[in-house]
N, C-alpha and C. Protein backbone atom coordinates (compact mmCIF):
# COMPACT_ATOMS: atom_id res chain seq x y z
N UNK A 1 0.85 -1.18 0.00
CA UNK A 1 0.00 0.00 0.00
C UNK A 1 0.90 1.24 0.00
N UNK A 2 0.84 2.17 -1.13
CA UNK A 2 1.58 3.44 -0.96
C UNK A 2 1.34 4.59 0.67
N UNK A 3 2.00 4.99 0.56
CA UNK A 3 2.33 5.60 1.74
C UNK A 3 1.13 6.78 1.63
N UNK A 4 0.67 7.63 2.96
CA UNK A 4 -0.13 8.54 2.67
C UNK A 4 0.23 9.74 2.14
N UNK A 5 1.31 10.23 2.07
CA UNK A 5 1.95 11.38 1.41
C UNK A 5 2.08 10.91 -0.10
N UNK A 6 2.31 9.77 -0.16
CA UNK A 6 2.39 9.63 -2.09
C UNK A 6 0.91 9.42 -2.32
N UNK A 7 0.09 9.16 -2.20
CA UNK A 7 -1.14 9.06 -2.44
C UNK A 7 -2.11 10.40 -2.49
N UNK A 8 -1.37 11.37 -1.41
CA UNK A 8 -2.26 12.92 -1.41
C UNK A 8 -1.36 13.58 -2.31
N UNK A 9 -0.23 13.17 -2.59
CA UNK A 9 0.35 13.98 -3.88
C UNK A 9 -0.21 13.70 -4.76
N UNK A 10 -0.49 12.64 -5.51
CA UNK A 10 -0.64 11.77 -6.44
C UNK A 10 -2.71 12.62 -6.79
N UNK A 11 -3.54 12.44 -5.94
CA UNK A 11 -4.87 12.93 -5.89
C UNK A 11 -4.64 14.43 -6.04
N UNK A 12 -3.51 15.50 -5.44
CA UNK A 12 -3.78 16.69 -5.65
C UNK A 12 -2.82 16.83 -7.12
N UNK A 13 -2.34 16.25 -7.62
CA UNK A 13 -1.87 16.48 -8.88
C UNK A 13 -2.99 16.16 -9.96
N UNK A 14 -3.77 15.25 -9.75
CA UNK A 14 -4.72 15.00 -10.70
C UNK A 14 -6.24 16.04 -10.38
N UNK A 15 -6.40 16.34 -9.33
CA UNK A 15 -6.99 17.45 -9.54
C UNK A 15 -6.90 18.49 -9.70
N UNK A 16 -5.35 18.96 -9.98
CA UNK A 16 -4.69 20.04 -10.43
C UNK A 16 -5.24 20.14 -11.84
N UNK A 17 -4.82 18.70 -12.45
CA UNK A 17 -4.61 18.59 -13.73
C UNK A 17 -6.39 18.91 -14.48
N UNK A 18 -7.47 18.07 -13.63
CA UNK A 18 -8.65 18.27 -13.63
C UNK A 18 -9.13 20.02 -13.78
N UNK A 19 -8.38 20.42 -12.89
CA UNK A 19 -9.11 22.33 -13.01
C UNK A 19 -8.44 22.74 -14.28
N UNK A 20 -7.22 22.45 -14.46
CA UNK A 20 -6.55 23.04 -15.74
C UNK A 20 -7.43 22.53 -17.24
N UNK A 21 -7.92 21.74 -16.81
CA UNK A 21 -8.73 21.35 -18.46
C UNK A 21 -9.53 22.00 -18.21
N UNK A 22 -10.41 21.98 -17.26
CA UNK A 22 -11.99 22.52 -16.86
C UNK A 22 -11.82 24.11 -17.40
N UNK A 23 -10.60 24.71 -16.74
CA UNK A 23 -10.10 25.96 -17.28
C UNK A 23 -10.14 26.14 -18.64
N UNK A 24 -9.62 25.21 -19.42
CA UNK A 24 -8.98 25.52 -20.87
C UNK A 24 -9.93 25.50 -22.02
N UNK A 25 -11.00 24.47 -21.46
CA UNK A 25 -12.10 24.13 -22.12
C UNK A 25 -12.98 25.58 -22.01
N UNK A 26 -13.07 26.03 -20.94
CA UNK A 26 -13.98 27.19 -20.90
C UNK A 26 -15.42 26.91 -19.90
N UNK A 27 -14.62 25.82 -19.19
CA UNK A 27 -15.83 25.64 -18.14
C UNK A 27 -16.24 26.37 -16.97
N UNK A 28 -15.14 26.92 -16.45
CA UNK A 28 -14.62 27.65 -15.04
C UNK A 28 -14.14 29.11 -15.74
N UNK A 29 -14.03 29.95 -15.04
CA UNK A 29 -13.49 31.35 -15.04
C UNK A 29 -11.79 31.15 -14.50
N UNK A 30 -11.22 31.88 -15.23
CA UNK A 30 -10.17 32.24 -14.32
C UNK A 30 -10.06 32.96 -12.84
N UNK A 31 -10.70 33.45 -12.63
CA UNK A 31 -10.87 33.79 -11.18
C UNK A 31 -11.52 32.63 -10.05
N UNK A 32 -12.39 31.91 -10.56
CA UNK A 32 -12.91 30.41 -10.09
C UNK A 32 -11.61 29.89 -9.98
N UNK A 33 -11.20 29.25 -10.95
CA UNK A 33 -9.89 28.37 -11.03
C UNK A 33 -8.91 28.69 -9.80
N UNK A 34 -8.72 30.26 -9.75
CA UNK A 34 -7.61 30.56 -8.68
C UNK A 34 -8.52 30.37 -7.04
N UNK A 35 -9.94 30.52 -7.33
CA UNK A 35 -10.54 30.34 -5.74
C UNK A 35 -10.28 28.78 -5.53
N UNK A 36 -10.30 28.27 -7.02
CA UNK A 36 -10.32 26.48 -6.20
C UNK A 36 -9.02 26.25 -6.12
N UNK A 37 -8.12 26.67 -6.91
CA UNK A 37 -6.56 26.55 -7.22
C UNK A 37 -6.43 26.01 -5.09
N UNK A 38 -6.23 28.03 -4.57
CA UNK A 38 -6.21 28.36 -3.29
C UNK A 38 -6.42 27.48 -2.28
N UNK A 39 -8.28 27.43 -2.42
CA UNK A 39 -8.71 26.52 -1.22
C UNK A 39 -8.01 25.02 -1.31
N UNK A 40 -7.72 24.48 -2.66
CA UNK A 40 -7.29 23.06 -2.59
C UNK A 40 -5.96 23.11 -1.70
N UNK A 41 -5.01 24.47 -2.41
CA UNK A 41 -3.44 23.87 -1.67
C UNK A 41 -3.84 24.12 -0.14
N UNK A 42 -4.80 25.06 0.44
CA UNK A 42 -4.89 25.41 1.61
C UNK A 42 -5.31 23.67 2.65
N UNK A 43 -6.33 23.23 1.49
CA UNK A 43 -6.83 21.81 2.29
C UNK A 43 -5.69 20.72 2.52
N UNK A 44 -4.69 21.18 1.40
CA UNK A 44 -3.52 19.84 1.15
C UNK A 44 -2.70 20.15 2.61
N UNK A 45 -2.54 21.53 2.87
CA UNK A 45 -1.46 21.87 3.93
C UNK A 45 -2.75 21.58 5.09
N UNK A 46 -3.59 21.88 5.27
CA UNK A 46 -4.60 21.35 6.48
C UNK A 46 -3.95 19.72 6.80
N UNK A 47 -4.16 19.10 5.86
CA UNK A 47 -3.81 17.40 6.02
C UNK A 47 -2.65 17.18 5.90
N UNK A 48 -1.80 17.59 5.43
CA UNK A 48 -0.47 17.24 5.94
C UNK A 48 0.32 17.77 7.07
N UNK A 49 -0.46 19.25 7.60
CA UNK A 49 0.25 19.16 8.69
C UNK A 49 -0.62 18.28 9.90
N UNK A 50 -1.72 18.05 9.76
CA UNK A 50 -2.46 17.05 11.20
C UNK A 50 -1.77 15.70 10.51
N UNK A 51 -1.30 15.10 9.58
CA UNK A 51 -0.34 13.81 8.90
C UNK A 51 1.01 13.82 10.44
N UNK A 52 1.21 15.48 10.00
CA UNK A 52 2.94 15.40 10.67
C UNK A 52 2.82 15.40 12.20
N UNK A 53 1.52 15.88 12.66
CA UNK A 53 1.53 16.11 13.72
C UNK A 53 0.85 14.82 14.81
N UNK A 54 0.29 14.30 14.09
CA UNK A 54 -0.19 12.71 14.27
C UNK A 54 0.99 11.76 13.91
N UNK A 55 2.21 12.14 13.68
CA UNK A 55 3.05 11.20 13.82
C UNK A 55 4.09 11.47 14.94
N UNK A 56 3.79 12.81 15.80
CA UNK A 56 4.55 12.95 16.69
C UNK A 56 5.03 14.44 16.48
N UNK A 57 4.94 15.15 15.14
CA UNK A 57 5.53 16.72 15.11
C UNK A 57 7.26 16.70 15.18
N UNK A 58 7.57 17.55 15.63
CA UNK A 58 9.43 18.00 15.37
C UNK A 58 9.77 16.97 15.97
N UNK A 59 8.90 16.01 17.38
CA UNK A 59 9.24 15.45 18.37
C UNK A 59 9.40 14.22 17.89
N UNK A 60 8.77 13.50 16.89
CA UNK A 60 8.60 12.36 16.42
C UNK A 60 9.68 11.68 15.82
């Protein structure tokens, strides 16, 4: 089983890749794109730091 850090990379790259078409196609606005762009990296750093900190933090 891949590890949980290669697996939330792996899901936020493909929904990277997901907004960038949605973008290109003309589905989303560019200003949309950057609100979801935002909130996504904001959610990725939400879960990886309770990841680091559930393994113990600096202390671990």
């Amino acid at each position: 089983m891949p590890s949980p850090a290669a697996t939330l990379l792996i899901g936020a790259i493909a929904a990277l890749l997901a907004l960038c078409l949605a973008q290109g196609l003309g589905l989303i606005s560019p200003k949309r794109f950057a609100q979801l762009v935002g909130g996504a990296a904001g959610g990725v750093a939400l879960i990886c730091a309770g990841v680091w900190l559930a393994e113990g933090g600096a202390h671990g």
